[in-house]
Structure formats: C-alpha cells, structure tokens
Protein backbone atom coordinates (compact mmCIF):
# COMPACT_ATOMS: atom_id res chain seq x y z
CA UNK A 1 -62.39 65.63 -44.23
CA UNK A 2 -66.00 66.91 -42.90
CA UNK A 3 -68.99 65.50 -44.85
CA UNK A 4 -69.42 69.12 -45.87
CA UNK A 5 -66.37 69.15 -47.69
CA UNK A 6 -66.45 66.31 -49.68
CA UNK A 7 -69.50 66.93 -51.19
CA UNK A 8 -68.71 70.21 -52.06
CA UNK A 9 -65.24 68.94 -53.46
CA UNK A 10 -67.31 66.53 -55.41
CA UNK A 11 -69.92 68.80 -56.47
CA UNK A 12 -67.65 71.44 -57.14
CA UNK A 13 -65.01 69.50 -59.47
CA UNK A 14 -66.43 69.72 -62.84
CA UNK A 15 -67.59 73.30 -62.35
CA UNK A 16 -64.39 75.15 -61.06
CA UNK A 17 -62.68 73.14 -64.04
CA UNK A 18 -64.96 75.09 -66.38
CA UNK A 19 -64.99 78.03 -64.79
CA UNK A 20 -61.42 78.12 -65.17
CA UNK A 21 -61.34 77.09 -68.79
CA UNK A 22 -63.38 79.69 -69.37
CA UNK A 23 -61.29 82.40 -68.14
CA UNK A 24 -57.85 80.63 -69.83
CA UNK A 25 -60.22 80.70 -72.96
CA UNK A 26 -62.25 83.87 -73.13
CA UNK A 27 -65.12 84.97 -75.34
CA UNK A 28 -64.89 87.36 -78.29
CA UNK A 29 -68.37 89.37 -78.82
CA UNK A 30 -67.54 89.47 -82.78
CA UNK A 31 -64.29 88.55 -85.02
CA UNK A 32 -61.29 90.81 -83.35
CA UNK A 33 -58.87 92.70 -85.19
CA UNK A 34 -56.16 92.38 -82.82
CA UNK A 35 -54.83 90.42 -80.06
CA UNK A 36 -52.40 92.35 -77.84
CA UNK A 37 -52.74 96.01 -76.50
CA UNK A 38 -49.72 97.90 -75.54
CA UNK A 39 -51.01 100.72 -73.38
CA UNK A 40 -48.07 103.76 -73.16
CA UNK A 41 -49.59 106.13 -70.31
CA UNK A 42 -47.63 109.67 -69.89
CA UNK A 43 -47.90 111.04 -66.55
CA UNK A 44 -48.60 114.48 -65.60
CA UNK A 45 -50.31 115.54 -68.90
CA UNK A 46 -48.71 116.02 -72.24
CA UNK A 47 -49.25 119.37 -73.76
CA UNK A 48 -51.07 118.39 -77.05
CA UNK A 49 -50.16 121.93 -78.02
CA UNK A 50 -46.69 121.12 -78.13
CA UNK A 51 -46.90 117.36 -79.26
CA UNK A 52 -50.03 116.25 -81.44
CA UNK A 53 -52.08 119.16 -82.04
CA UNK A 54 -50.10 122.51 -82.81
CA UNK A 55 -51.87 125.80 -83.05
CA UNK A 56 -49.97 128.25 -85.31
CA UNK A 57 -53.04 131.09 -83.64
CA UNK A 58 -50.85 131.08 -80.30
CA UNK A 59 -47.88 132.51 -81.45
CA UNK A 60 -50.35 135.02 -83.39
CA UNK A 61 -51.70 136.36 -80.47
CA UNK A 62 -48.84 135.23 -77.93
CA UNK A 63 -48.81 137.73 -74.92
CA UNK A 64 -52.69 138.61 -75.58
CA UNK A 65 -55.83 137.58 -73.50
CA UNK A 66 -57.90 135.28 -74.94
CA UNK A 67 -60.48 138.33 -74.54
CA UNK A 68 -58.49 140.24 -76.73
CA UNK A 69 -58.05 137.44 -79.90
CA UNK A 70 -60.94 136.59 -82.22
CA UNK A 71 -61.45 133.30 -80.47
CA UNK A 72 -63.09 134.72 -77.16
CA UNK A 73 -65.57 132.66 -77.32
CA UNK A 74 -63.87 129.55 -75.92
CA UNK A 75 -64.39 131.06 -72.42
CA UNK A 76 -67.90 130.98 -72.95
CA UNK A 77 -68.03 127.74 -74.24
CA UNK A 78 -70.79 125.26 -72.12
CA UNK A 79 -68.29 122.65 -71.81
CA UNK A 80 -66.31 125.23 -69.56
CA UNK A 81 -67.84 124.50 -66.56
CA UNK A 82 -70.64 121.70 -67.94
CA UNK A 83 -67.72 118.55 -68.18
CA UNK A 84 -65.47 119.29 -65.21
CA UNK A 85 -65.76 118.61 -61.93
CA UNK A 86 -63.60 119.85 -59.28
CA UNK A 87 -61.57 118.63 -57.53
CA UNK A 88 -60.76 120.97 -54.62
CA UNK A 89 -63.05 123.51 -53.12
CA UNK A 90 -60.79 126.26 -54.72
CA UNK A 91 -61.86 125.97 -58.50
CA UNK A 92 -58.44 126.45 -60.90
CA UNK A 93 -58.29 129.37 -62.48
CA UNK A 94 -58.40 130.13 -66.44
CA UNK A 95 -55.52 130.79 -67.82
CA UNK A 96 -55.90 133.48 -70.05
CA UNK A 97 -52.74 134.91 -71.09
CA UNK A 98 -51.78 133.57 -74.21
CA UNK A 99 -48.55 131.75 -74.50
CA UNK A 100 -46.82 130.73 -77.77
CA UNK A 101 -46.02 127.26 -78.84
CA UNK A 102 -42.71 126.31 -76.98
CA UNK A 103 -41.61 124.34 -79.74
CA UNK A 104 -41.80 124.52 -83.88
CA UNK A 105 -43.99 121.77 -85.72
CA UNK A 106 -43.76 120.78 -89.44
CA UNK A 107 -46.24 118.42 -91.54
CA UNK A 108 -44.95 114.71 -91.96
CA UNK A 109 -45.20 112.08 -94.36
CA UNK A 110 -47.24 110.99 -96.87
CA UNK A 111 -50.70 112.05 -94.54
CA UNK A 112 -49.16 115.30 -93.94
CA UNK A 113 -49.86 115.12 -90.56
CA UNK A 114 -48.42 117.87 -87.98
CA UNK A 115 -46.36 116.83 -84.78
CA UNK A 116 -44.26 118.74 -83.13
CA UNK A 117 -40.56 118.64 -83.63
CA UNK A 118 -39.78 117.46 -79.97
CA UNK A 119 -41.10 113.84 -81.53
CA UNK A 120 -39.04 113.50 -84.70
CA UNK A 121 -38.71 109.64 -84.59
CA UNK A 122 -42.82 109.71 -84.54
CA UNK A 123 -42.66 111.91 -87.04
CA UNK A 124 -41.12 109.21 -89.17
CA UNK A 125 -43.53 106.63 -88.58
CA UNK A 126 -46.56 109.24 -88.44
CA UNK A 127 -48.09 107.38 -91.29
CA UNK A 128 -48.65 104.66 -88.84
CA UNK A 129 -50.49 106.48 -86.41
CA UNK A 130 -54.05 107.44 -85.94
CA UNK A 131 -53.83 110.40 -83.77
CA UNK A 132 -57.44 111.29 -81.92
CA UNK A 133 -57.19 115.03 -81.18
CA UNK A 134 -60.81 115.59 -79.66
CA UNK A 135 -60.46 113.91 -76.47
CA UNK A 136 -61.91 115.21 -72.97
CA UNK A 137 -62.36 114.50 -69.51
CA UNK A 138 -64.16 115.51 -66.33
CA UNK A 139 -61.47 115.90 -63.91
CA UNK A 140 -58.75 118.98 -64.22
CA UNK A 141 -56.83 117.08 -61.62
CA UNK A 142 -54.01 114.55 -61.70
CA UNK A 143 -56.87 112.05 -60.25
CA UNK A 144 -57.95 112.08 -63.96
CA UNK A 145 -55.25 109.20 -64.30
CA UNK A 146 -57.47 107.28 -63.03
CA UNK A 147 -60.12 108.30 -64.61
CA UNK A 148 -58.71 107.89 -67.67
CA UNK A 149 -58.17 104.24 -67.10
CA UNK A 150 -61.69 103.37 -65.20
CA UNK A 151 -64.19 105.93 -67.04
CA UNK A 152 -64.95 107.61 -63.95
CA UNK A 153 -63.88 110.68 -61.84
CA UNK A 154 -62.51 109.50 -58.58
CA UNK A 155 -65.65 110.96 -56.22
CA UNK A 156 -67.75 108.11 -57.74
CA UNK A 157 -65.29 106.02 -56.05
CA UNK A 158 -62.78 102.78 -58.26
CA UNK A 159 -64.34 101.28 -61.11
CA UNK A 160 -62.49 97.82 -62.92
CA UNK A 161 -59.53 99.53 -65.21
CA UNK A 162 -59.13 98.89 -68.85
CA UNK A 163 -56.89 96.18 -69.06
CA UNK A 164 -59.03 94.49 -66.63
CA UNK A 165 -61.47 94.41 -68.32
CA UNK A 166 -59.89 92.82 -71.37
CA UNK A 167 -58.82 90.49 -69.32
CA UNK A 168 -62.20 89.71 -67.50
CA UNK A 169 -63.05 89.28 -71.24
CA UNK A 170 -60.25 87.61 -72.94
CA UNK A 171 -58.40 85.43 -70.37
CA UNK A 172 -54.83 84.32 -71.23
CA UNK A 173 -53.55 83.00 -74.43
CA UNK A 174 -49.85 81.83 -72.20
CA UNK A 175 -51.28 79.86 -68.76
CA UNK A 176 -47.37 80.52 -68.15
CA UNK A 177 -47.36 84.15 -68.16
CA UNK A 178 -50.76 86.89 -66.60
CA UNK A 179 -52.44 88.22 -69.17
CA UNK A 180 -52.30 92.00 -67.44
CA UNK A 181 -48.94 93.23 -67.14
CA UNK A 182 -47.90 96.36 -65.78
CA UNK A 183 -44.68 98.24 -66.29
CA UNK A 184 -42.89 101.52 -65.33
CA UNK A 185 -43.66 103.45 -62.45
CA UNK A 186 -47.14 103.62 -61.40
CA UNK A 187 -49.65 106.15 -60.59
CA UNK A 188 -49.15 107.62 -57.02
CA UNK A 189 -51.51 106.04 -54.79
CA UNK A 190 -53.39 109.79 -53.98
CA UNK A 191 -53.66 109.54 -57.53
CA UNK A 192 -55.70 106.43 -58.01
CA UNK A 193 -52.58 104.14 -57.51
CA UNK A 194 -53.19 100.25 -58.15
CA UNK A 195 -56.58 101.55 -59.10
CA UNK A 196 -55.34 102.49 -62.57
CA UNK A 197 -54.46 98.67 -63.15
CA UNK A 198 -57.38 97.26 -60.66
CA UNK A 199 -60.08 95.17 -61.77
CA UNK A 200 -62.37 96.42 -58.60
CA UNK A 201 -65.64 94.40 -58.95
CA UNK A 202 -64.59 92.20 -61.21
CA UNK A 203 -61.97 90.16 -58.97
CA UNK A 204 -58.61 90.59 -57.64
CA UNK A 205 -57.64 87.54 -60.53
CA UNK A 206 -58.24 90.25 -63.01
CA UNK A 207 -55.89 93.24 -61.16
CA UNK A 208 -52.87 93.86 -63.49
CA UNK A 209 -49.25 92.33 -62.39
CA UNK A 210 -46.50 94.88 -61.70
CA UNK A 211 -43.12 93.94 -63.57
CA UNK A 212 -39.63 95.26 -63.73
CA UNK A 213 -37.74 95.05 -66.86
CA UNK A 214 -35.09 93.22 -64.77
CA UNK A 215 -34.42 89.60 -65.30
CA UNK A 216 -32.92 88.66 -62.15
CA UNK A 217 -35.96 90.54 -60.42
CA UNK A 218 -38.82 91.32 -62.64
CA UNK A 219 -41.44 90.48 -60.05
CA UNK A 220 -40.00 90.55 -56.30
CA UNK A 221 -42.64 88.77 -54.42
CA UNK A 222 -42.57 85.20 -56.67
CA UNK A 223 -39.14 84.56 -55.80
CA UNK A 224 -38.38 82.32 -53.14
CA UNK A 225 -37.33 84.10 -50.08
CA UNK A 226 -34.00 81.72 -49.10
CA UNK A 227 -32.44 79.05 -51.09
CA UNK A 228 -34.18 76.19 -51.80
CA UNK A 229 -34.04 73.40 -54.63
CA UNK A 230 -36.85 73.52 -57.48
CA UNK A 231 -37.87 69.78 -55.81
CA UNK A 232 -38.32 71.58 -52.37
CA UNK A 233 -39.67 74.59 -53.59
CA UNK A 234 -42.46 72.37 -55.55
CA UNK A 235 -43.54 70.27 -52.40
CA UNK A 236 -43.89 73.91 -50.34
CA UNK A 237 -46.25 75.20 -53.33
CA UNK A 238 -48.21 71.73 -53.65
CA UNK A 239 -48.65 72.09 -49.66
CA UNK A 240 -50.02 75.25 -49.68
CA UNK A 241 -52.54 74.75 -52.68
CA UNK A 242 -53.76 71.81 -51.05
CA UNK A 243 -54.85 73.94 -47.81
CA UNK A 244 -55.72 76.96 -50.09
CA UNK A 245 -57.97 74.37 -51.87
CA UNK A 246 -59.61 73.08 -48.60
CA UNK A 247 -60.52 76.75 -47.96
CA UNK A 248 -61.82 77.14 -51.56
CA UNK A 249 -64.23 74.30 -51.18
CA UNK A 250 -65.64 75.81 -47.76
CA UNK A 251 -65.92 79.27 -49.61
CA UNK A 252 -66.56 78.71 -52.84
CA UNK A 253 -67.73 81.80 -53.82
CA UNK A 254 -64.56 83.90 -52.27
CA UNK A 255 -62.72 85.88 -54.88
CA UNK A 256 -59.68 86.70 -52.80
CA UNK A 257 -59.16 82.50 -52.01
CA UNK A 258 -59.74 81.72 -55.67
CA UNK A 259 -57.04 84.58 -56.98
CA UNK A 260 -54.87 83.79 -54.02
CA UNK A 261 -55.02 79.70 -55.07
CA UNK A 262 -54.35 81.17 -58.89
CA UNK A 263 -51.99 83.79 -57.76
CA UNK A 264 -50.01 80.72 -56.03
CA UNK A 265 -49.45 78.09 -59.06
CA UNK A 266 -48.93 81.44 -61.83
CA UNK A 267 -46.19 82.87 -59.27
CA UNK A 268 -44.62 79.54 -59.90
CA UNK A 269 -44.68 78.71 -63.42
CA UNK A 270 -43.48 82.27 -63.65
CA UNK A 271 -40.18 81.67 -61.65
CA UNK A 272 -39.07 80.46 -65.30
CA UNK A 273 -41.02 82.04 -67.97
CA UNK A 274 -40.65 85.60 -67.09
CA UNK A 275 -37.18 85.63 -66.46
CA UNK A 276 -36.39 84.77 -70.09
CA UNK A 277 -38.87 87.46 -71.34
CA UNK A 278 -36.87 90.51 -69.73
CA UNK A 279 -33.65 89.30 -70.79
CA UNK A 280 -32.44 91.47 -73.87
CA UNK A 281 -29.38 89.90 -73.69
CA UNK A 282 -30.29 87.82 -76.94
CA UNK A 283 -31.35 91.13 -78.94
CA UNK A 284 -29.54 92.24 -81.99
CA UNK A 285 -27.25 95.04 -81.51
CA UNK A 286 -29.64 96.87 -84.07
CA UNK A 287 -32.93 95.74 -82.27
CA UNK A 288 -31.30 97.19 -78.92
CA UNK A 289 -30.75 100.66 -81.06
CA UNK A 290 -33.71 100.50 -82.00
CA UNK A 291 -35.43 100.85 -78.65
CA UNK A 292 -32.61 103.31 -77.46
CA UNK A 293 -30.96 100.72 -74.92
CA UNK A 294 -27.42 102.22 -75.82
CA UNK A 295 -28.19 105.95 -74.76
CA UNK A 296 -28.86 106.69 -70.87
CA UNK A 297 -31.65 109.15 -71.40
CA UNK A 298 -33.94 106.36 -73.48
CA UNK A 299 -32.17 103.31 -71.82
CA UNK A 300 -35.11 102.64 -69.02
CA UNK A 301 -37.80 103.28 -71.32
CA UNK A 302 -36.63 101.69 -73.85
CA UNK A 303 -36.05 98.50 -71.71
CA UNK A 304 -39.66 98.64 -70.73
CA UNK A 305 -41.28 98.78 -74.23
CA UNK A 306 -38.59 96.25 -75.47
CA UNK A 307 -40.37 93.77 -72.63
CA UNK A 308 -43.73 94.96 -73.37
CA UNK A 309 -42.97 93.50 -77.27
CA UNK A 310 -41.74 90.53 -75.86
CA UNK A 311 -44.41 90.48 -73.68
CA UNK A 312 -47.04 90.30 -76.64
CA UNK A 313 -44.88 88.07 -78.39
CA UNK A 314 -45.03 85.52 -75.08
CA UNK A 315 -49.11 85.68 -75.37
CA UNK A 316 -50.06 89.11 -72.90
CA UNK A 317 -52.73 90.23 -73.57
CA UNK A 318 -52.17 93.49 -72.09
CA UNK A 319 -49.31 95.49 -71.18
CA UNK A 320 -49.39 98.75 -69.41
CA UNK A 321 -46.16 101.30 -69.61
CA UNK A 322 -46.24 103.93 -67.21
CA UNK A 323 -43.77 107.16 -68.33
CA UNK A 324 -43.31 110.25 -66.31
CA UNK A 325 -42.50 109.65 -62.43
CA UNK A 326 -39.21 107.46 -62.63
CA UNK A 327 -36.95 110.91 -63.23
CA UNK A 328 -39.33 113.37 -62.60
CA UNK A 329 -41.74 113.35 -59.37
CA UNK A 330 -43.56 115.97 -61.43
CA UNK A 331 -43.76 113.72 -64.71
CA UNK A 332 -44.96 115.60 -67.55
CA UNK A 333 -46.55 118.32 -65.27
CA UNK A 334 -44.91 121.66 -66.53
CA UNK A 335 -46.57 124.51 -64.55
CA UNK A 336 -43.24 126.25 -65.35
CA UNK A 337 -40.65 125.87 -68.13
CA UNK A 338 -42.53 123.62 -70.20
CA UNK A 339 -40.05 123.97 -72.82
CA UNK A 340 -37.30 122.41 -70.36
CA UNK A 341 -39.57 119.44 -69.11
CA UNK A 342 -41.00 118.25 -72.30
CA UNK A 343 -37.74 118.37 -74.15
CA UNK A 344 -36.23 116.52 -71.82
CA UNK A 345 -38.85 113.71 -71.19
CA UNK A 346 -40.19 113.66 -75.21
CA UNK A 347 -36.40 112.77 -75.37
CA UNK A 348 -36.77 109.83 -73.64
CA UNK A 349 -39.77 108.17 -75.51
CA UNK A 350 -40.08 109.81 -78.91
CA UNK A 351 -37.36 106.94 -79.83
CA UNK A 352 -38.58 104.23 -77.85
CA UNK A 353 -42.21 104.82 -78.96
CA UNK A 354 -41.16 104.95 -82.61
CA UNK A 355 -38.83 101.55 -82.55
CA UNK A 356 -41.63 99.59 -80.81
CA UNK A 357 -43.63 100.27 -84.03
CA UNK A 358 -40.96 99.85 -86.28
CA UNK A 359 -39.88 96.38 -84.45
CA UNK A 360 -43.50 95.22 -84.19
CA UNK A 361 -44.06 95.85 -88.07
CA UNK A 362 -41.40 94.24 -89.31
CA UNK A 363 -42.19 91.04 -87.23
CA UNK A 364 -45.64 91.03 -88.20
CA UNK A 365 -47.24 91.99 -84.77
CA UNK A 366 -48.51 95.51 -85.89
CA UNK A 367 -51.47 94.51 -86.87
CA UNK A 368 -52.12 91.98 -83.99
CA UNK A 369 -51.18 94.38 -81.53
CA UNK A 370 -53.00 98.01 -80.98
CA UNK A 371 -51.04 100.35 -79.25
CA UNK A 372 -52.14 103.75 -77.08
CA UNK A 373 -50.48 106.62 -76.02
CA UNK A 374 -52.15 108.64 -73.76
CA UNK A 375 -52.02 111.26 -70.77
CA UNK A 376 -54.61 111.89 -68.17
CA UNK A 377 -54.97 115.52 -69.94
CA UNK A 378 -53.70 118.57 -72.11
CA UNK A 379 -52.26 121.64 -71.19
CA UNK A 380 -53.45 124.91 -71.39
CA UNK A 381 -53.54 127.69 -74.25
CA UNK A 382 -52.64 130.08 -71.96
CA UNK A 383 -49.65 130.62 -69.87
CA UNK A 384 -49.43 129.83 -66.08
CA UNK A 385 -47.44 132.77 -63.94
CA UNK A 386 -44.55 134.05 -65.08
CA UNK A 387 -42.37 131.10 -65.96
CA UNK A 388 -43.79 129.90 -69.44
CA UNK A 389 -45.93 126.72 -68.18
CA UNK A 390 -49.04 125.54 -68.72
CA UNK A 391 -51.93 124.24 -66.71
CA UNK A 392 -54.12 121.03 -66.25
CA UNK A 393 -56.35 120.89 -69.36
CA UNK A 394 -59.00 118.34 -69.29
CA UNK A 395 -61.11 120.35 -72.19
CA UNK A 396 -59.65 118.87 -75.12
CA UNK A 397 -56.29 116.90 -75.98
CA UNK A 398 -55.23 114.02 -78.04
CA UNK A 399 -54.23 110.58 -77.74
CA UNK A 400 -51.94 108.48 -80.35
CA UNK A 401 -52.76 105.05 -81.99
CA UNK A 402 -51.33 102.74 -84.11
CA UNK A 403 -51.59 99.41 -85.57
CA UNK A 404 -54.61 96.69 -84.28
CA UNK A 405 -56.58 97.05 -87.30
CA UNK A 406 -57.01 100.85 -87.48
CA UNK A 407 -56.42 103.37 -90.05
CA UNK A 408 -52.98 104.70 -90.95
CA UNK A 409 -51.54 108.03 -91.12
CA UNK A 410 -54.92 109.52 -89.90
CA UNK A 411 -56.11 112.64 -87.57
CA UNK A 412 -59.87 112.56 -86.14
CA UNK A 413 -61.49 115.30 -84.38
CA UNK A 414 -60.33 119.01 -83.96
CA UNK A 415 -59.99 121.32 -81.10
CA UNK A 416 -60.59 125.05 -81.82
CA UNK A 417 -58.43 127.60 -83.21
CA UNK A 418 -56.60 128.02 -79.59
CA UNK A 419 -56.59 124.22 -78.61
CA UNK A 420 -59.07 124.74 -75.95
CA UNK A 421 -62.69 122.88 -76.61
CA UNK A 422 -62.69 119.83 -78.56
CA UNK A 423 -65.29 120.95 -81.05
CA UNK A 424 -65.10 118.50 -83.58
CA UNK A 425 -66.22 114.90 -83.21
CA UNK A 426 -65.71 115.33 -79.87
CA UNK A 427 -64.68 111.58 -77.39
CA UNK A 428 -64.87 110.89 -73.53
CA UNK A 429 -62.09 108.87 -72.67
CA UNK A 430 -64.25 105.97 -72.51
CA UNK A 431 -64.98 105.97 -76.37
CA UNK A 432 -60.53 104.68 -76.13
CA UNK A 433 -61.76 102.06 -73.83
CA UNK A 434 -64.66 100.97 -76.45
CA UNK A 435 -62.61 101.22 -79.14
CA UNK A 436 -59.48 99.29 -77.82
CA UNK A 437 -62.26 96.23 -76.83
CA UNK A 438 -64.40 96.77 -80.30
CA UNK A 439 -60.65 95.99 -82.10
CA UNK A 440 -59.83 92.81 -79.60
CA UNK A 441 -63.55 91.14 -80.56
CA UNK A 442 -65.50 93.20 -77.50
CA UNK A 443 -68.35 94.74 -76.99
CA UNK A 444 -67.72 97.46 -74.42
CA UNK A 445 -71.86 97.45 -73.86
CA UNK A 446 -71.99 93.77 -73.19
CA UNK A 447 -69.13 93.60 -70.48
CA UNK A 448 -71.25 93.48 -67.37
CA UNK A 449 -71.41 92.28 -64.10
CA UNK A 450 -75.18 91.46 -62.25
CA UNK A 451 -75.24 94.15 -59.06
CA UNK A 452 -73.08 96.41 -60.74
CA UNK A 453 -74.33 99.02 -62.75
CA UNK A 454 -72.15 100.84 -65.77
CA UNK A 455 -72.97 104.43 -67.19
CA UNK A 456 -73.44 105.19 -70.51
CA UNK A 457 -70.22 107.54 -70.17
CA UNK A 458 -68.25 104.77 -68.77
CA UNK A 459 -69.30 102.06 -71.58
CA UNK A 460 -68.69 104.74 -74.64
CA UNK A 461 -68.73 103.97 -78.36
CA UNK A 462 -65.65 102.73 -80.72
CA UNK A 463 -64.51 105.40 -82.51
CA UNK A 464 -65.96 104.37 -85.92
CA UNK A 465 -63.87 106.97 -88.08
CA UNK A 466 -60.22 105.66 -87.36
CA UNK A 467 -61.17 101.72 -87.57
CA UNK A 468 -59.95 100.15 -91.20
C-alpha cells in the first residue's frame, strides 16, 4: 500500500464510519407524524373531472363553447398563459367545446364527499382521504411527470426527486432493505425516465431502486449471474469491496465509488431479504382479495401495492408505484374515448388503492404511513376532436391523500365552476413535496445542498389546512 493510502485509510476511518451512520440514522427537522410514504403515480393524467372533482356545469352546457356559458371568463384567466410553459414551439390549443362528464358521481360517506362512480371502492373509504383539488403545474406536457416529482419543468434541466430527498433526509430504518423503492413501470425516459426516482445532486446512493413484485426476480441485476455457493459468492463480494475500498480511499470525495461500494454489500444482503418481501404466498386468502390478486384486471397492481405494504412493514421508507404504461402505452392519456380508457384502467386500481388503506388500517400502519395519489395533470373541460377525449390540463386538478397524520374525509381547494383554474387555495406541486416531508419530521426549506441553489417554487409550503 502507497504511503498515500494509508494515511488516508487511517485518517479516513472514523469519519466514513460517521458519515455512514449518519445516513443509516437520519435527522428529523421537528417530531414526524409518519414514517413511510407510499407514493401511487398515474400516468398520462387522470381526468379530475371524471375522478375527484366532478362538475355538474358540464353536462349543463355540454356541446356549448365556453364563450357561450356564464363561466367565460376562465379563458381570460392570468394563469392561462402566466403558469405554463410550453413545451413545443406549436402552443396546444384550448379546448373549448364543452364536453359532459363521461361518468355519474354521487356524494359519499359521512364527509359527503363527491367521487366519481368509476372509483366505488374509494368511495367506501372516502372518509379516509384528504383529497387536494387545487393543484397546478407549469408544463401541459407529459414531461410534467417529472416535474411533478422534482418541482421543476424539464428546460431547467433534473432536479433530486421526492423520494430522494426523503431519503437524503431520513436514511434507512432496515440496513437490509434501500430505503427508496420503486415499483411498476416507469416513466418513459423522453419523459424524465429514472429522473422521476433520481436523486441528481444529491448522490447516486440516494436514486430510488427499481423492483418487480416477483420473488424469484424482484431486482435482476443482484442476482448472481451463474451458480455459485453463498460461501463463494461471499469471498467474490468481500474481493471486490476490498478494491472498491482502495479506490474510495484515493477518491474520497467520489459519489459514484462510495454508492457503487454501498450499492455492492446492499445488493447482497438483499439476495435474502427481498425475496421474502414479494412473496404473497403467506397472505390470507382474504388479504389477497383484498388487494384484487384473484381477478386478472387488478392482479398486477394489486401485487405491486401488496409489496409496497410489505415494503413499509420491512422499514422503506419510500415506495414509489407507477400505474398507467404496463397495459396501455398511452396510460391514462385519453385524447379520445375517455370513457373507454378510464373505465378500464380506474378498474384496475380503484380496488387495489382502496384495500391498501383498508389493510394498512387495520394493522396499525395508517397512521405511520402517508400515502399519495397523483398524476402529472388534469384533463380538460372541453372536448378534444370528435371522439369524446380530453386534453393535457396542467391548470388545475387534484391529488388524493390519506393517512400519515392528516385529516380525514376532507376536500381543500376548489377549481371553478368548469374545472378549469384552481381558484381556491390554490398549490404548486411542490407544496405535496413540503407537505409529504413536513408529516415525516422535514423541513422542505432546510433540505439543502452548498452549490446548489433551490427556488422558492421548488421548496413550497405544507399544506397547513389538511394536516390533523
């Protein structure tokens, strides 16, 4: 060993001990609420018109301009043109032409709270839920995936994601499982890809981990690639972390050795953990019901919320479900027949959704765990060419919460008459971000990194009104 080496091996001991302790430990900003965050992401854009936020006006004036109604205003609204930014030279049209609500809607529970009746199992758990309907974005493209996970519209370039965050944060309460787990099929990569579970700035160690709900393959690269006995197999990993470590002395300050070292000894205490975690095998017949495991339609969904609860249960921190793209390259994207595409695909969570917070409450992990149902944007009031669809909508839609210490059976914010502005109490997507980190013991405006600057937008404010 050089003379350089050793010093630096000795000098650098104590601290790269701490260092790690302190991201296995973590650092809560003030007492949290909850501990686990299962993130449900609906790609393509959910029409909140037809889900969350029904607006008995559009069958009123179904077949009208919005010129023609009593609520032309909305076209003159600033936030028309002030909050979006394009994103091709071509700007999207208005769509102006009312169309009617696709589906019917009734109040629920005790909260009285309207959903639409695609989501009946939600609508039986609806005094659970603290449904946001005031949200808005900057980007009417499907790029605002990303930018509903990072806080910023893809020009400005890939920003650390949410769940990074929290883990940049938090660290790991299971040094046997990561503390970032993704699930479900991912945002396209022209899309934001990886970005939406990236940690950027912060550190490849803080990137979310990509999971199947399979246990004989849940993670494809961490299994060995021939046969070889655990005793064999534990000599090749202690060989490589001793020349990873002799490269992590030279270059101590390398993020991509350091998560490469960490990446190395997690892939292998994962061989056994995370196996056992995706197998459902020892679920009740009732539990499996529950999550709609015996029905084809819910069946992969289902599987992948069942493993995020496990997930939480195993000590993840985080746990992001991706819903749209496995049986639909289109996702929740109805341009046309948005009454065939959302039946269809509500089908195949409104169960799943609604037995993860059944199953969570009765185990006592509701109000540990806060989950989030979002989409990158709503759908608009008015009908897109001749085939009953609606555009991209990034003016105002909702997003669904439950559990994590917030309010139950609760509705914040408004959009107008149409569904068009949010008007009332109006939230940039960032104001989720703040609000998921206020509830895990964060403070979204003291998560910083030196040389790296964060917008007011991007740091946002908890939403005050829907925390117990």
């Amino acid at each position: 060993m050089r003379r350089r080496t050793f010093l630096a091996d000795v000098g650098m001991g104590m601290t790269g001990l701490a260092v790690s302790a302190i991201g296995a430990r973590g650092a809560e900003h003030h007492a949290a609420k909850a501990k686990h965050v299962i993130w449900i992401f609906l790609e393509g854009g959910l029409s909140h018109l037809e889900s969350f936020d029904p607006k008995p006006e559009l069958n009123k004036w179904a077949g009208k301009t919005i010129a023609e109604t009593p609520h032309k205003g909305v076209l003159d609204a600033p936030f028309t043109k002030q909050n979006v930014v394009e994103f091709t030279a071509n700007e999207r049209k208005l769509m102006t032409t009312v169309l009617p609500l696709q589906v019917g809607f009734r109040k629920h529970g005790q909260s009285g709270m309207e959903i639409a009746d695609w989501f009946p199992h939600m609508a039986g758990v609806v005094d659970e839920l603290a449904v946001v309907r005031s949200v808005w974005t900057t980007d009417n493209d499907h790029a605002a995936q990303l930018q509903f996970h990072t806080g910023r519209h893809i020009f400005q370039g890939y920003f650390p994601s949410i769940g990074s965050w929290v883990h940049y944060g938090l660290g790991t309460l299971n040094e046997d499982l990561p503390s970032f787990v993704v699930l479900g099929p991912p945002t396209p990569p022209h899309l934001g890809g990886s970005g939406t579970y990236g940690a950027n700035y912060l550190g490849p160690r803080h990137n979310g981990v990509p999971f199947a709900s399979d246990p004989d393959r849940p993670l494809t690269y961490a299994a060995p690639e021939m046969e070889m006995s655990a005793a064999e197999q534990k000599r090749q990993f202690a060989f490589i972390g001793e020349l990873n470590s002799l490269d992590a002395v030279e270059y101590p300050t390398d993020e991509a050795v350091r998560a490469r070292i960490k990446s190395y000894e997690l892939a292998y205490r994962m061989q056994s953990a995370v196996p056992e975690v995706f197998r459902h095998s020892g679920e009740t017949a009732e539990t499996r019901k529950l999550y709609g495991l015996e029905q084809e339609n819910t069946r992969p969904f289902g599987q992948d919320l069942l493993s995020a609860r496990r997930l939480v249960e195993g000590g993840v921190r985080f746990v992001q479900v991706f819903h749209g793209y496995r049986t639909d390259g289109n996702g929740w994207d109805s341009h046309t027949e948005l009454k065939k595409n959302h039946a269809r695909l509500s089908g195949e969570v409104d169960g799943p959704i609604a037995g993860l917070i059944l199953d969570l409450k009765r185990r006592g992990l509701l109000d540990e765990t806060l989950i989030v149902i979002g989409t990158e944007f709503g759908r608009t009031p008015g009908v897109e060419g001749q085939r009953e669809g609606r555009d991209h909508h990034p003016f105002g839609f909702s997003v669904v919460m439950a559990g994590g210490g917030l309010k139950r059976g609760v509705v914040h914010g408004a959009t107008d008459a149409l569904g068009f502005h949010a008007v009332e109490n109006r939230h940039y997507v960032a104001d989720i971000h703040a609000t998921v980190l206020h509830q895990l013991g964060l403070d979204s405006r003291r998560l910083s990194v030196p040389g790296h600057q964060r917008l007011e937008m991007d740091i946002g404010a908890p939403i005050r009104d829907i925390i117990a």
